[in-house]
Protein backbone atom coordinates (compact mmCIF):
# COMPACT_ATOMS: atom_id res chain seq x y z
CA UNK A 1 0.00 0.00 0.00
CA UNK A 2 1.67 3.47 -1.09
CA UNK A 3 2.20 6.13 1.73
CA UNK A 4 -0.39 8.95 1.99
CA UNK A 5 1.58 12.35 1.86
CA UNK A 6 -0.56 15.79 1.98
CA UNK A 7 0.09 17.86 -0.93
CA UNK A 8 0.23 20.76 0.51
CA UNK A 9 3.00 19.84 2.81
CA UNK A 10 6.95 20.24 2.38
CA UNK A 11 8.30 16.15 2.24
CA UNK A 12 11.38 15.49 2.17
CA UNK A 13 12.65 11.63 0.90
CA UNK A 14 16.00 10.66 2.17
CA UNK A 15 19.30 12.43 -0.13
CA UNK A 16 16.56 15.24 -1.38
CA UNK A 17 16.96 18.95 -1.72
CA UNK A 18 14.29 21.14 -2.76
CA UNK A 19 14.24 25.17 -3.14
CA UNK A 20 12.33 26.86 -1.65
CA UNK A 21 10.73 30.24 -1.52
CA UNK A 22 8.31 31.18 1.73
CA UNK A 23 5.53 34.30 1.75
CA UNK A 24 4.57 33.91 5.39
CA UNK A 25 5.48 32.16 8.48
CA UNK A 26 4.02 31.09 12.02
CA UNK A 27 4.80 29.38 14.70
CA UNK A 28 2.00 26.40 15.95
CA UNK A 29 1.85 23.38 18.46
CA UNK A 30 1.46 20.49 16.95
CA UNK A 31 1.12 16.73 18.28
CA UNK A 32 3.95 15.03 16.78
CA UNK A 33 4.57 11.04 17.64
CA UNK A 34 8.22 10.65 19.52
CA UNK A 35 10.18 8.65 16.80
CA UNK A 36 12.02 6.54 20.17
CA UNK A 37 9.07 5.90 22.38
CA UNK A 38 5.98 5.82 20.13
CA UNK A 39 4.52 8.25 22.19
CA UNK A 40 2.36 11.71 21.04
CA UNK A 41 4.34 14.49 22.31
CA UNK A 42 3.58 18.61 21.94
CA UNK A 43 5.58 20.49 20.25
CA UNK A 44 6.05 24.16 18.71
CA UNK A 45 6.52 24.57 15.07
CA UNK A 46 7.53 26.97 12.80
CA UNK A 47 6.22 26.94 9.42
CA UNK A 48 6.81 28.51 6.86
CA UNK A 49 4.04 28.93 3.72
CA UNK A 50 5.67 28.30 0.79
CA UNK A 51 4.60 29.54 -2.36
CA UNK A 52 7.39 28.16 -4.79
CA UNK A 53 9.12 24.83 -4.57
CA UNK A 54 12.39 23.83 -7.03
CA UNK A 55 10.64 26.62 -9.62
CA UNK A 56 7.58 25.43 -9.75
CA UNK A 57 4.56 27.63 -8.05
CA UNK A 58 2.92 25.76 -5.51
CA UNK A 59 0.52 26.58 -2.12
CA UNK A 60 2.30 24.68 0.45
CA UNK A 61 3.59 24.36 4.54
CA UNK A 62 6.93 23.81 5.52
CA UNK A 63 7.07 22.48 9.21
CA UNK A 64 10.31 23.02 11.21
CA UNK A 65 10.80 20.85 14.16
CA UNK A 66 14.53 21.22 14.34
CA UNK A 67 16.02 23.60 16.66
CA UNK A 68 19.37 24.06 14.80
CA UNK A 69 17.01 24.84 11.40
CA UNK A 70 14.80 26.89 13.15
CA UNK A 71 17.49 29.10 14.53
CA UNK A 72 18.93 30.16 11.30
CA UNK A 73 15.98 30.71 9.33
CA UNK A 74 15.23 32.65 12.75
CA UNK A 75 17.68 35.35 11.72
CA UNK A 76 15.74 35.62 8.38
CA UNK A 77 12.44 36.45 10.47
CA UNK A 78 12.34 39.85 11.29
CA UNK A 79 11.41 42.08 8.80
CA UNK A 80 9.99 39.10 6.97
CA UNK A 81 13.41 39.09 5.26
CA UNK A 82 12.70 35.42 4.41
CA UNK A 83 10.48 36.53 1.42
CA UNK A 84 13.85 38.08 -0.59
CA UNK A 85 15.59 34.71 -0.46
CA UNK A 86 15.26 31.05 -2.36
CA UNK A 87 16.65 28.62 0.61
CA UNK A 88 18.20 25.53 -0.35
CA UNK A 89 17.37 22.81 2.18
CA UNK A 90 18.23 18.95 2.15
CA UNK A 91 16.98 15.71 4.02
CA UNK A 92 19.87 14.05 4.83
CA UNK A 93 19.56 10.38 4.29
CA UNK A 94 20.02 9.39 7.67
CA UNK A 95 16.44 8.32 9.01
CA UNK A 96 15.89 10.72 12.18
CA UNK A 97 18.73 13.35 10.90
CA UNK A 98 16.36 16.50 10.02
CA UNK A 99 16.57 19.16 6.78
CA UNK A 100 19.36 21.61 6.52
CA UNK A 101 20.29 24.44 4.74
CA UNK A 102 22.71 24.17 1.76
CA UNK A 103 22.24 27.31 0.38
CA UNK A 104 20.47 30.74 0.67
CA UNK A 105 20.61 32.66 -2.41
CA UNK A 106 18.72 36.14 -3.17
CA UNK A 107 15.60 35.73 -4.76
CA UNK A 108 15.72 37.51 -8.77
């Protein structure tokens, strides 16, 4: 049976890297299961609405649950500086590893 994955999320498969472009962010709690126990857990979110994805024009969410990601697209917050930049980000192919940036370029 094939994997259901919203369309109007960000996913990531293992080794992919996707550009991105965002319009709007905010920061949510969401109910996320623990990947160790199994268990539901609370967590906040930022996410980002993206409107462009590798070129193409799309109405999406990107959810970031990593701290070290969502510090330094933190520094692109104020300002809504975000919205002048194409960000690079990869899934490493490591199962629990989460998305990083490779590459923040200005947006033409």
């Amino acid at each position: 049976m094939a994997e259901f994955v919203p369309e109007n999320w960000v996913v990531f498969k293992p080794g992919e890297r996707k550009a991105l472009h965002f319009y709007d962010h905010a920061k949510v709690t969401r109910v996320v299961t623990d990947p160790i126990t199994g268990r539901p857990k609370h967590v906040e979110s930022l996410v980002f609405y993206v409107d462009e994805e590798n070129g193409r024009k799309v109405e999406k969410m990107f959810s970031v649950l990593s701290m070290k990601l969502a510090q330094e697209l933190a520094a692109y917050i104020p300002g809504r500086k975000y919205r002048d930049y194409i960000f690079v980000i990869e899934k490493p192919y490591e199962k629990l590893a989460p998305p990083y940036i490779v590459e923040v370029r200005p947006r033409s």
